[in-house]
Structures are given as C-alpha cells and as structure tokens.
PDB file of N, CA and C in Angstrom:
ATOM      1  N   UNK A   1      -0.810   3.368  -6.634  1.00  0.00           N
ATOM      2  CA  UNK A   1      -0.153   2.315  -5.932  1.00  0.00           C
ATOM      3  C   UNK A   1      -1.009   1.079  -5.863  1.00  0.00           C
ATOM      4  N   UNK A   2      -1.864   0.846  -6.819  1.00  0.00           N
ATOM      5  CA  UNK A   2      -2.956  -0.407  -6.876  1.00  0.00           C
ATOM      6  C   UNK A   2      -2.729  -1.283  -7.687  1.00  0.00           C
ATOM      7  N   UNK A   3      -3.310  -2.276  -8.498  1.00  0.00           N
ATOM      8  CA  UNK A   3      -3.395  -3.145  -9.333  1.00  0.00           C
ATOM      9  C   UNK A   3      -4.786  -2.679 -10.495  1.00  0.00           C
ATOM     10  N   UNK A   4      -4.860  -3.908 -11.320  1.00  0.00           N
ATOM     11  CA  UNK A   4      -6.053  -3.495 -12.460  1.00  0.00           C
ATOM     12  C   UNK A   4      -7.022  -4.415 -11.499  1.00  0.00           C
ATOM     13  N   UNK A   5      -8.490  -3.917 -11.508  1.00  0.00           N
ATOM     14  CA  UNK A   5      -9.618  -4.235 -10.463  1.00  0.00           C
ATOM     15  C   UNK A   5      -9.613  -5.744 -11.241  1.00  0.00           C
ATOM     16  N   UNK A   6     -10.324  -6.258  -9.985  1.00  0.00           N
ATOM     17  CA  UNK A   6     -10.264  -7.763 -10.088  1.00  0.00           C
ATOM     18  C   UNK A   6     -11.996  -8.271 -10.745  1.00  0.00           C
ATOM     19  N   UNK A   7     -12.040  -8.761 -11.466  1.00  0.00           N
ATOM     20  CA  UNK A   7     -13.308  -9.219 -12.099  1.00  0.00           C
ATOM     21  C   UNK A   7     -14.553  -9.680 -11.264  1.00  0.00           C
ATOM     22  N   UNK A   8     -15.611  -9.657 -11.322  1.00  0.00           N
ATOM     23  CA  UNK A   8     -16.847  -9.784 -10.327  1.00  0.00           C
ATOM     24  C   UNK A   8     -16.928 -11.561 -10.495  1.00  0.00           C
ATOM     25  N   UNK A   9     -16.505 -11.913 -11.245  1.00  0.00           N
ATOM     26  CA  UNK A   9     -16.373 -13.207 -11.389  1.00  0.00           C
ATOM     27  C   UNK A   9     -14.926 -14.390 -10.702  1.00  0.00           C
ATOM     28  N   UNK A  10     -13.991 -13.198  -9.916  1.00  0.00           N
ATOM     29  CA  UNK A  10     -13.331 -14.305  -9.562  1.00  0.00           C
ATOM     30  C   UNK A  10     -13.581 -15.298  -8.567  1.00  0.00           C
ATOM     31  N   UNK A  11     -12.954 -16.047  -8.087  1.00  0.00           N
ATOM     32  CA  UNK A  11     -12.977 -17.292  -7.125  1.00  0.00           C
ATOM     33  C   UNK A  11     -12.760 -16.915  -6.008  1.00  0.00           C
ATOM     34  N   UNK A  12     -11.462 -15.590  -6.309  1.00  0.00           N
ATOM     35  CA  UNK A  12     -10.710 -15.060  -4.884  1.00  0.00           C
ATOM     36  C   UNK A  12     -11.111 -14.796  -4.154  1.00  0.00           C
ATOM     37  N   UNK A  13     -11.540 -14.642  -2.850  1.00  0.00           N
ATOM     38  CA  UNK A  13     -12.166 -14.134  -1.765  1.00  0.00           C
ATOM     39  C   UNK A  13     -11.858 -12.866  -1.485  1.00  0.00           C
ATOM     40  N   UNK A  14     -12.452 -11.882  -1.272  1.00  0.00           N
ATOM     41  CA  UNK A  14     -12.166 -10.199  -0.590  1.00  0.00           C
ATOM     42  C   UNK A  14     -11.546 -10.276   0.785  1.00  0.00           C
ATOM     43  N   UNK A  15     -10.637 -10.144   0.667  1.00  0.00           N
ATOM     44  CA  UNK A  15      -9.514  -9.740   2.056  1.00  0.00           C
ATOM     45  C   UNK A  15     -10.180  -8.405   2.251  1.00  0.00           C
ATOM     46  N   UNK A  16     -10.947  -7.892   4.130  1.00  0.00           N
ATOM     47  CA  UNK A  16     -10.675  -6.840   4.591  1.00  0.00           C
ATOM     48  C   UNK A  16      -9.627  -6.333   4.877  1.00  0.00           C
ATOM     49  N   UNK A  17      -8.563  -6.958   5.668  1.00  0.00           N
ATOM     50  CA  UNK A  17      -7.575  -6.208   5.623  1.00  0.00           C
ATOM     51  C   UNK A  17      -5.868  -7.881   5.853  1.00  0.00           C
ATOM     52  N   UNK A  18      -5.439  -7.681   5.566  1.00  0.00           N
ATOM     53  CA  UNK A  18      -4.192  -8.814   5.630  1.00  0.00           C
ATOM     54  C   UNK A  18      -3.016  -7.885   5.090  1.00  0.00           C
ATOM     55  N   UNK A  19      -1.890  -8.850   5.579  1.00  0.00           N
ATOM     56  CA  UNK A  19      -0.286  -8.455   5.462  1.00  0.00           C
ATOM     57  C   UNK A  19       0.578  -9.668   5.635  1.00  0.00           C
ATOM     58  N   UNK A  20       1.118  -9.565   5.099  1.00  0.00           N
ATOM     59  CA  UNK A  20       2.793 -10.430   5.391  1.00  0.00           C
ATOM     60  C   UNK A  20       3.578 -10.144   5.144  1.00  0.00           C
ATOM     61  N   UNK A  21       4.821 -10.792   5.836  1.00  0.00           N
ATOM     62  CA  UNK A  21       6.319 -10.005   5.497  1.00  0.00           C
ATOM     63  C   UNK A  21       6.851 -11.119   5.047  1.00  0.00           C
ATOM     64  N   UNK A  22       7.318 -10.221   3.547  1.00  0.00           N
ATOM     65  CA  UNK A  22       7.786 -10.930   2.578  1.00  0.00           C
ATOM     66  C   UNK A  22       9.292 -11.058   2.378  1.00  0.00           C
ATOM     67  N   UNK A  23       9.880  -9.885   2.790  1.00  0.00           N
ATOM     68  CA  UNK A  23      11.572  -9.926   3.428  1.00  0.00           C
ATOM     69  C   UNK A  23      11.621  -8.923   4.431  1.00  0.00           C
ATOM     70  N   UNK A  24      12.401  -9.419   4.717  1.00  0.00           N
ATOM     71  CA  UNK A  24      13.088  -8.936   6.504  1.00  0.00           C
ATOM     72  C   UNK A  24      13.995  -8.868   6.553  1.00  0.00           C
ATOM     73  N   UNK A  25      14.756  -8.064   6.470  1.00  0.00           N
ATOM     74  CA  UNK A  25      16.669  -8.133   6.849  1.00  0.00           C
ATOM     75  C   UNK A  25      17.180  -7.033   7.680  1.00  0.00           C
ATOM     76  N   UNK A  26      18.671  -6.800   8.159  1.00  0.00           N
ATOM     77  CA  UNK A  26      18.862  -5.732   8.795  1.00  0.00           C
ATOM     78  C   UNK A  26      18.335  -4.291   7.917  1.00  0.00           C
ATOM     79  N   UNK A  27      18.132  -4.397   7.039  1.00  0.00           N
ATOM     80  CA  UNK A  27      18.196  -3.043   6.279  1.00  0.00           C
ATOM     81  C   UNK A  27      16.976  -2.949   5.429  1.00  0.00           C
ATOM     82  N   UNK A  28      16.254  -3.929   5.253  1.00  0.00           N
ATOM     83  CA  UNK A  28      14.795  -3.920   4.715  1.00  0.00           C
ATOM     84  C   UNK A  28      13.592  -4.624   5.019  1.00  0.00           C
ATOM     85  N   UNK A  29      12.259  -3.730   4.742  1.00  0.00           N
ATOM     86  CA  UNK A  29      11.553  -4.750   5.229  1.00  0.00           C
ATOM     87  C   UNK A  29      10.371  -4.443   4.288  1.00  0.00           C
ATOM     88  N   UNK A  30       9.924  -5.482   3.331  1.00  0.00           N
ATOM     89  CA  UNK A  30       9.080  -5.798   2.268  1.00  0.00           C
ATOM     90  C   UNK A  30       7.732  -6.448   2.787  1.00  0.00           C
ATOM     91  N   UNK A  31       6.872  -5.572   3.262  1.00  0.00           N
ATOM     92  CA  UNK A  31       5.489  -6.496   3.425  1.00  0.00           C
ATOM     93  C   UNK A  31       4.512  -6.305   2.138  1.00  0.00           C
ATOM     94  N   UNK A  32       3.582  -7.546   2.518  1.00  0.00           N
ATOM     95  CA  UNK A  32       2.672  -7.377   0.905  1.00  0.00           C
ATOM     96  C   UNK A  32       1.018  -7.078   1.896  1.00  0.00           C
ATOM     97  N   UNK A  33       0.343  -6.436   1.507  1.00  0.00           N
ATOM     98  CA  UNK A  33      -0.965  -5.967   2.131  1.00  0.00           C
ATOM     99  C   UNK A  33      -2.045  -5.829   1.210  1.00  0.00           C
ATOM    100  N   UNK A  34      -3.288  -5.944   1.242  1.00  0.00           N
ATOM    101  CA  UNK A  34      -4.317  -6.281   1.074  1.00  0.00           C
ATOM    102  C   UNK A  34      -5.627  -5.737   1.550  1.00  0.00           C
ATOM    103  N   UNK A  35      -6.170  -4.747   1.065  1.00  0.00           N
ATOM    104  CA  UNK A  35      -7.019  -3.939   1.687  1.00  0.00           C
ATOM    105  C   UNK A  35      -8.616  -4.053   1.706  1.00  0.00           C
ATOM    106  N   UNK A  36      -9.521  -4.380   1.775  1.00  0.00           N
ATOM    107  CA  UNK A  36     -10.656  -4.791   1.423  1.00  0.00           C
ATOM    108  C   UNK A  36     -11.417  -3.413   0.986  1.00  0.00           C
ATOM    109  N   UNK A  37     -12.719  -3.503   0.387  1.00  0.00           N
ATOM    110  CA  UNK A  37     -13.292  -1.936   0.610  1.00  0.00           C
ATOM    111  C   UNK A  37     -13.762  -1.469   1.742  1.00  0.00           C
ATOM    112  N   UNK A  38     -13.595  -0.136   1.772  1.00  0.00           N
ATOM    113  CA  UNK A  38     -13.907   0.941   2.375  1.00  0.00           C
ATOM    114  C   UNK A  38     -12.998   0.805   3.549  1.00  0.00           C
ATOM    115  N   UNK A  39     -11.757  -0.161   3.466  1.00  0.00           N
ATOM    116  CA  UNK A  39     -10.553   0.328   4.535  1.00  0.00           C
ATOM    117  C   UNK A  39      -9.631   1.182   4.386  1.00  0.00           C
ATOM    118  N   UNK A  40      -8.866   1.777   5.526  1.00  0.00           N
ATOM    119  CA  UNK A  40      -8.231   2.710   5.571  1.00  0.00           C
ATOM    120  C   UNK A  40      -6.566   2.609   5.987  1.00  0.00           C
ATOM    121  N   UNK A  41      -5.550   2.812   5.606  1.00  0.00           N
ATOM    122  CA  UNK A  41      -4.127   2.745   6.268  1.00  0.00           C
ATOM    123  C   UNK A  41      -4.045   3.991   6.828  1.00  0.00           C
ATOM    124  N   UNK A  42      -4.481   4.666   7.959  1.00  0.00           N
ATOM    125  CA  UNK A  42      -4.136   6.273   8.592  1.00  0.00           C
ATOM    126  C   UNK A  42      -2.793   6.518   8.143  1.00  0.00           C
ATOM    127  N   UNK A  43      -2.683   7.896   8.021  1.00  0.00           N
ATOM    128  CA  UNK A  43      -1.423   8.635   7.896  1.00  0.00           C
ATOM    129  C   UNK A  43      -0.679   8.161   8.875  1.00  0.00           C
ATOM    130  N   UNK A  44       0.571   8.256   8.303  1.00  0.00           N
ATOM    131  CA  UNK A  44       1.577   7.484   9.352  1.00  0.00           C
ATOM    132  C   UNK A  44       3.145   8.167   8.799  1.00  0.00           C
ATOM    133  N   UNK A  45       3.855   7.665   9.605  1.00  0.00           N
ATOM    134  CA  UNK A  45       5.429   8.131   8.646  1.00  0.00           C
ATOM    135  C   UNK A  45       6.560   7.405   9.435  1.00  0.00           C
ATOM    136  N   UNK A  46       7.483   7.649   8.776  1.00  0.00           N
ATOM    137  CA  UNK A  46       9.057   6.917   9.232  1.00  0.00           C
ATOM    138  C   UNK A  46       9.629   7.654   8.897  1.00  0.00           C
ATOM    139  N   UNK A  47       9.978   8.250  10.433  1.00  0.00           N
ATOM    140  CA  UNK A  47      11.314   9.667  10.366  1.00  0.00           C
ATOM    141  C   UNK A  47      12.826   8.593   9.878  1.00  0.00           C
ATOM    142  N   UNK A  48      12.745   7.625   9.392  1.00  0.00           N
ATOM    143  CA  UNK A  48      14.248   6.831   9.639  1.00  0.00           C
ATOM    144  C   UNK A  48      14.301   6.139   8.102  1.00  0.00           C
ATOM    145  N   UNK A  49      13.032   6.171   7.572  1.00  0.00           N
ATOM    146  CA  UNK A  49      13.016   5.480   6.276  1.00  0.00           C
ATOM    147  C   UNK A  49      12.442   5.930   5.106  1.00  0.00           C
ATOM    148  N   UNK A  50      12.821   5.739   3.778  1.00  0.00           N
ATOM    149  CA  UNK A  50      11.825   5.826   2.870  1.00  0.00           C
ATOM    150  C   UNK A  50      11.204   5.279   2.547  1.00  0.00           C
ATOM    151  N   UNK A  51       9.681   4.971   1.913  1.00  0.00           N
ATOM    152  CA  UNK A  51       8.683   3.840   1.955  1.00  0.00           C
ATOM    153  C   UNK A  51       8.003   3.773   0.206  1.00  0.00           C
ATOM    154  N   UNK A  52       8.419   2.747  -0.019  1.00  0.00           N
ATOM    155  CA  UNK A  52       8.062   2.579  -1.441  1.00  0.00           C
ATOM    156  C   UNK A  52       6.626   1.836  -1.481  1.00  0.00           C
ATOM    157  N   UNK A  53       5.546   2.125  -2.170  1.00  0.00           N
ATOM    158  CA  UNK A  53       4.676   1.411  -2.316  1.00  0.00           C
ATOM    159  C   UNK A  53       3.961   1.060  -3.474  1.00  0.00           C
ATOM    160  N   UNK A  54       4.075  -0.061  -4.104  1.00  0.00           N
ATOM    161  CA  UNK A  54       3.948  -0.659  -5.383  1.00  0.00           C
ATOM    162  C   UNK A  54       1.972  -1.542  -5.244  1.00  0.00           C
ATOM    163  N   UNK A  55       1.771  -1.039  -6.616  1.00  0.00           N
ATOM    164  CA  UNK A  55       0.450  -1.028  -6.392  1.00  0.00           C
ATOM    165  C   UNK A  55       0.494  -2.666  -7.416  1.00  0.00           C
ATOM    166  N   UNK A  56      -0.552  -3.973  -7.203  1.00  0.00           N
ATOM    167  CA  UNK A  56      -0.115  -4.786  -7.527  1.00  0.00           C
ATOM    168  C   UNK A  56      -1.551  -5.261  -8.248  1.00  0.00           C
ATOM    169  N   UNK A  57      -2.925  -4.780  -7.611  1.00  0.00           N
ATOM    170  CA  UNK A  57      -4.145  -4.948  -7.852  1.00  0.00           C
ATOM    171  C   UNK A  57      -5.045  -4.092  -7.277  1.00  0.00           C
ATOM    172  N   UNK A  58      -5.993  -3.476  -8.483  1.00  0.00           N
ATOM    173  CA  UNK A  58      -6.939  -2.511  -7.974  1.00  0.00           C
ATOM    174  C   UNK A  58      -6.319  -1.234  -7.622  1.00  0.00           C
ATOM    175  N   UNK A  59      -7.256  -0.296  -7.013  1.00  0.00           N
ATOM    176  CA  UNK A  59      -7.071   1.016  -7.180  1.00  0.00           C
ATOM    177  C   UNK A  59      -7.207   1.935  -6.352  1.00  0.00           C
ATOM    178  N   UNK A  60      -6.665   2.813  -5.506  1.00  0.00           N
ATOM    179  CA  UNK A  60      -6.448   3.099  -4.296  1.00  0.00           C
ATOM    180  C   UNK A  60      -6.203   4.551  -4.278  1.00  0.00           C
ATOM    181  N   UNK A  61      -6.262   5.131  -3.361  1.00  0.00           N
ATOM    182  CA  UNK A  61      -6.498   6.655  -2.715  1.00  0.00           C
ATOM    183  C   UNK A  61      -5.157   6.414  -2.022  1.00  0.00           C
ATOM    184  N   UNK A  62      -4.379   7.546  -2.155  1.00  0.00           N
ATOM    185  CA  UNK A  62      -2.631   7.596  -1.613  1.00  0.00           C
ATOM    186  C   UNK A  62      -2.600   8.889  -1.153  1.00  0.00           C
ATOM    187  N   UNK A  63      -2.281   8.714   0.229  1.00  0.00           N
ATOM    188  CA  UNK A  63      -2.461  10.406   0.521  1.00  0.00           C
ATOM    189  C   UNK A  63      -0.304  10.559   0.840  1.00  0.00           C
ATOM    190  N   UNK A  64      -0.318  11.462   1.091  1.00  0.00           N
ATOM    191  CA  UNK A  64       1.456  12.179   0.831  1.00  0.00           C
ATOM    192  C   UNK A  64       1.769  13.614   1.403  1.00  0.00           C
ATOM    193  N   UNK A  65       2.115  13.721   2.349  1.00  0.00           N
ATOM    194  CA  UNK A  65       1.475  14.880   2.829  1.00  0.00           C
ATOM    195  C   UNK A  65       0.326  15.837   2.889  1.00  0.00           C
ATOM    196  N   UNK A  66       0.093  16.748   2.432  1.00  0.00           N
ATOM    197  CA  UNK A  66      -1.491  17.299   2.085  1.00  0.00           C
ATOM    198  C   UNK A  66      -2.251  16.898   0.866  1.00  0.00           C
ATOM    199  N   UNK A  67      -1.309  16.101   0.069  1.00  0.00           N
ATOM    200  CA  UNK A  67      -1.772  15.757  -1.064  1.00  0.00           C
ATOM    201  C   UNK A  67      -2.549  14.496  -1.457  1.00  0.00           C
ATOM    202  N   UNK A  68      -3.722  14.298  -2.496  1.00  0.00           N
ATOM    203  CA  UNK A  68      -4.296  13.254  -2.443  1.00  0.00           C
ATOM    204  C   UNK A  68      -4.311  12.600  -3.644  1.00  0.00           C
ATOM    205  N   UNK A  69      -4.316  11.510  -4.432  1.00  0.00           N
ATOM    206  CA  UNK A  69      -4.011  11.115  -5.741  1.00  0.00           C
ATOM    207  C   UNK A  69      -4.576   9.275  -5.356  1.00  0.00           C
ATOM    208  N   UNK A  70      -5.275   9.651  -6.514  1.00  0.00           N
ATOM    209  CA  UNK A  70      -5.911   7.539  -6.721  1.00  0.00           C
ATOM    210  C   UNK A  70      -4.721   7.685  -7.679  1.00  0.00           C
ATOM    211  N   UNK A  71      -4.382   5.861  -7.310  1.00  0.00           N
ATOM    212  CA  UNK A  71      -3.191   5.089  -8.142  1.00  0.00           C
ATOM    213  C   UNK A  71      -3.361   3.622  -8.357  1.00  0.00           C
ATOM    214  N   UNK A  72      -3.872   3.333  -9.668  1.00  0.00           N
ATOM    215  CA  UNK A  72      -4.165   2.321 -10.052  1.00  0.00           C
ATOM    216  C   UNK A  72      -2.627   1.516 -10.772  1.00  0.00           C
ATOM    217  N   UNK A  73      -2.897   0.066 -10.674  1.00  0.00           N
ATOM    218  CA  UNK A  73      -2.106  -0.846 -10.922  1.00  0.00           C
ATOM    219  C   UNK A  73      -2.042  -0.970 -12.398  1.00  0.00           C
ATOM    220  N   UNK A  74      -0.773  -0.802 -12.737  1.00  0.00           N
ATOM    221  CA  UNK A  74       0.304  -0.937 -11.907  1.00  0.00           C
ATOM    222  C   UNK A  74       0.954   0.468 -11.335  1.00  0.00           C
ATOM    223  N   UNK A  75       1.303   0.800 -10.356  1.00  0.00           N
ATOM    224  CA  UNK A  75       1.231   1.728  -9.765  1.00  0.00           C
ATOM    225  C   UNK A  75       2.510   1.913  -9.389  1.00  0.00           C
ATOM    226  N   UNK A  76       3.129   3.115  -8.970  1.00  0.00           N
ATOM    227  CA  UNK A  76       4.540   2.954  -7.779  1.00  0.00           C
ATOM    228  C   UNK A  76       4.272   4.589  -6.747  1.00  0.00           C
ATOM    229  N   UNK A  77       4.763   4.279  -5.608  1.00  0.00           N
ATOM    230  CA  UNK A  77       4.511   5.689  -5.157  1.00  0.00           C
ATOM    231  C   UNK A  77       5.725   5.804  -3.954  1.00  0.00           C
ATOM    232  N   UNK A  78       6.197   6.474  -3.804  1.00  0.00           N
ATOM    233  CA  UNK A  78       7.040   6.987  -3.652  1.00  0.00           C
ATOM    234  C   UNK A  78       7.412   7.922  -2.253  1.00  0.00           C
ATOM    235  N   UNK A  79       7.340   7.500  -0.526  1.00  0.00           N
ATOM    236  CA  UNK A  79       7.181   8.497   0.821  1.00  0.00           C
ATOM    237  C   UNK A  79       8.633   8.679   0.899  1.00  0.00           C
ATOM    238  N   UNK A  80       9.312   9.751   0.869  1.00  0.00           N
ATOM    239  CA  UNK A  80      10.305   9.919   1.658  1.00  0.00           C
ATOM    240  C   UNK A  80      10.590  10.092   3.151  1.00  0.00           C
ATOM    241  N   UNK A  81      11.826  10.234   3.650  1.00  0.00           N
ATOM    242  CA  UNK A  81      11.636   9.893   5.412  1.00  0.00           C
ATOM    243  C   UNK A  81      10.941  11.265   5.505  1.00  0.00           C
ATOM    244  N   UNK A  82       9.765  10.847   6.790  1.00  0.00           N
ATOM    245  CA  UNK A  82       9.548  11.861   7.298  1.00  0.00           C
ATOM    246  C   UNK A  82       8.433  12.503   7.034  1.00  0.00           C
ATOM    247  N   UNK A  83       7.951  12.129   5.738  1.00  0.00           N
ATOM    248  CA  UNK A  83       6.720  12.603   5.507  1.00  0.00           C
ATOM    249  C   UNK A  83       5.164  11.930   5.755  1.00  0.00           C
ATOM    250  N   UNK A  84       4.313  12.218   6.329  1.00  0.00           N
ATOM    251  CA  UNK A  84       3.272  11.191   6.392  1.00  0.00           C
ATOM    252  C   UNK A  84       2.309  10.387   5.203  1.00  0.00           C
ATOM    253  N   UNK A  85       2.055   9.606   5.348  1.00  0.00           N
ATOM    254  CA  UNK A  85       1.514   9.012   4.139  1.00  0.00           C
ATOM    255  C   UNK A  85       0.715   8.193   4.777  1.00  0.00           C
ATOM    256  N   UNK A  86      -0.583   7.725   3.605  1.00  0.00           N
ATOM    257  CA  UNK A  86      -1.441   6.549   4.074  1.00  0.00           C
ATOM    258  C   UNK A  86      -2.397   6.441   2.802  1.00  0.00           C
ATOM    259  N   UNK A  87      -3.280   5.422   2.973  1.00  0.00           N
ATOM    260  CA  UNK A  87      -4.235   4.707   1.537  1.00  0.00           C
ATOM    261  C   UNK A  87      -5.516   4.592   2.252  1.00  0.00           C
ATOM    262  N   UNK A  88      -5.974   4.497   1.109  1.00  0.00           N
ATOM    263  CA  UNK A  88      -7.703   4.151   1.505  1.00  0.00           C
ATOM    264  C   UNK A  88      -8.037   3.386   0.250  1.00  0.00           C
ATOM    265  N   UNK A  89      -8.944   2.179   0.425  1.00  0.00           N
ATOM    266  CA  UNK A  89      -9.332   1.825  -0.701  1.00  0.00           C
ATOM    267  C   UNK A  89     -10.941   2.838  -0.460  1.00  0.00           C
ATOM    268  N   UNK A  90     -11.167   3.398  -1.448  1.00  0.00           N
ATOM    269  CA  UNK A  90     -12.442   3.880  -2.155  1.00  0.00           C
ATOM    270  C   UNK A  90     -13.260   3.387  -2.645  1.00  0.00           C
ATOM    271  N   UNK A  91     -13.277   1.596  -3.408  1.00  0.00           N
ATOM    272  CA  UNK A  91     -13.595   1.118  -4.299  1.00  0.00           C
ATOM    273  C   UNK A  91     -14.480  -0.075  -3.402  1.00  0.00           C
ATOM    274  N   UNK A  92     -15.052  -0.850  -4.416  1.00  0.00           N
ATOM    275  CA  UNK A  92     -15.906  -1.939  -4.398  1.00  0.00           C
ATOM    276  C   UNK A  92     -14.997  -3.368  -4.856  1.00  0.00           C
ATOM    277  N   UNK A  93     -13.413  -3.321  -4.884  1.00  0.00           N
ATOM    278  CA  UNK A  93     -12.952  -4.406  -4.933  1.00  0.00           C
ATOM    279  C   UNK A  93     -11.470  -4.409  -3.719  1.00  0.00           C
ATOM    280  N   UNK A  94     -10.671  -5.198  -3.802  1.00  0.00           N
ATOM    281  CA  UNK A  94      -9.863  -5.384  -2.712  1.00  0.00           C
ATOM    282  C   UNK A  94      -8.800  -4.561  -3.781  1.00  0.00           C
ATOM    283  N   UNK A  95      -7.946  -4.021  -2.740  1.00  0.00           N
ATOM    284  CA  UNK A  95      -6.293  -3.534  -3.456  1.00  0.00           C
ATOM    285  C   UNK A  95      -5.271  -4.244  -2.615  1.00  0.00           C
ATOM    286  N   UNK A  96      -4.386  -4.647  -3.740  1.00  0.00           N
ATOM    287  CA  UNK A  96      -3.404  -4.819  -3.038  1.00  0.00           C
ATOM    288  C   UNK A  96      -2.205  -4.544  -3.657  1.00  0.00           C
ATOM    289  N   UNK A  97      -1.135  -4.473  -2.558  1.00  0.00           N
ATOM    290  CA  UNK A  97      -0.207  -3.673  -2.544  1.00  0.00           C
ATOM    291  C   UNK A  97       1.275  -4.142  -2.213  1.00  0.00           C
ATOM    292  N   UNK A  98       2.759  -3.939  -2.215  1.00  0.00           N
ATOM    293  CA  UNK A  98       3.645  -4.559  -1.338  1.00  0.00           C
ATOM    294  C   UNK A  98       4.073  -2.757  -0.490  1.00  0.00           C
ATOM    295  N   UNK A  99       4.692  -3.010   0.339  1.00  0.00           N
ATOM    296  CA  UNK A  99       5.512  -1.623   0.986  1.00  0.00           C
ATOM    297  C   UNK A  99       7.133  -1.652   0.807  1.00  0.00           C
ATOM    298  N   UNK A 100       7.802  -1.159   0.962  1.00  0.00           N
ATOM    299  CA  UNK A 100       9.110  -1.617   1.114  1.00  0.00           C
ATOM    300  C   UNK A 100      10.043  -0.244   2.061  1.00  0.00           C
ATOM    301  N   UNK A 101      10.353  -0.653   3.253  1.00  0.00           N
ATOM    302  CA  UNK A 101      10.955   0.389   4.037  1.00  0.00           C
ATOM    303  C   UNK A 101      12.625   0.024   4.290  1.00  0.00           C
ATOM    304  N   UNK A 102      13.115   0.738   3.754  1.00  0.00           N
ATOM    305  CA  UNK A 102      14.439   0.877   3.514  1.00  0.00           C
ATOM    306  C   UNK A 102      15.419   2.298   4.048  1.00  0.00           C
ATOM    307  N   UNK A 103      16.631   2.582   4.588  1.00  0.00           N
ATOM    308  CA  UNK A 103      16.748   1.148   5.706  1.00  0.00           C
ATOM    309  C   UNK A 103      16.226   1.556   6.973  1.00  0.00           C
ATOM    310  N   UNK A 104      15.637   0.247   7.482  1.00  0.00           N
ATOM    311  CA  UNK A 104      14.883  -0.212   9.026  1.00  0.00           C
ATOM    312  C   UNK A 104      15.853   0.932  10.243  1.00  0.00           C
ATOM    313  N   UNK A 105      14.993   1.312  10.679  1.00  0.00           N
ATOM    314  CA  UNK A 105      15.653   2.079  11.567  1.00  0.00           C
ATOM    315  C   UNK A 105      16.472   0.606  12.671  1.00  0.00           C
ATOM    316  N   UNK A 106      17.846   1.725  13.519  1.00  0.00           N
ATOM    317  CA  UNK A 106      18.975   0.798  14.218  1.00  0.00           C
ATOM    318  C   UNK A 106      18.060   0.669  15.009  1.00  0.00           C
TER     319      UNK A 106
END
C-alpha cells in the first residue's frame, strides 16, 4: 500500500505524520496520509465500512488481521468491514498513501 521510495536527493521535506480529506460525501470519505519513518497507524477497524488503501509512495508494513505484509507502490490493499487493520512505515523515507472508507457509517 506504498509508493516507489523517494530519492535522497529530493527537495521534498519528510512529513512525520499529515492527512487531508480529499472527498467527503454522504457515502465516502477519501483521505490522503503521509507517514514519516518509524511511524505507526495502530490497528483499528470499521465495523460499518470497507477501507481501501492505495499505496502512492514508498513502502510500508500493512497489518490485516493477524497478518503482516510490506506493500510497496504502487500498491492496493484491501480491509473489509470489521476487520482490524493498520501500517507502519519501517523505512528511512516517508510513505504515502490515500484511504478510502466506503460507505460512512449513518
């Protein structure tokens, strides 16, 4: 769920951790996130949604219930409702990522 690592030479600055919401509607909600190294997203879940997470840069640790899997960019991964999930970057560059939770609980 990551991107291809970003060069030791870019300009970009290392985000520890950032987000924004990129759409919002009754029925979806698309944030884009940004992980710096050695941060963590804890296991988490949405009994109401499924959670798509598209890997956009760099390379990331995806946990899925008991299961653990690095997913480099371009990436897609895949929580159904209910199950817990969360990321860790592992690495020495930033990952980033979008989410997409569909649909938003009433």
């Amino acid at each position: 769920m990551w991107l291809r690592s970003r060069s030791s030479t870019s300009s970009r600055p290392t985000a520890r951790v950032g987000t924004a919401e990129l759409v919002v509607t009754d029925g979806v909600l698309v944030k884009a996130v940004a992980r710096g190294p050695t941060t963590a997203l804890e296991g988490h879940d949405h009994a109401e949604s499924t959670n798509g997470c598209h890997t956009l840069e760099g390379t990331g640790t995806v946990s899925h219930g008991e299961e653990r899997e690095r997913v480099a960019a371009p990436g897609v991964v895949n929580h159904e409702r209910g199950v817990t999930h969360g990321a860790r970057n592992e690495t020495d560059g930033t990952v980033v990522f979008t989410t997409s939770r569909c649909p938003l609980p009433a």
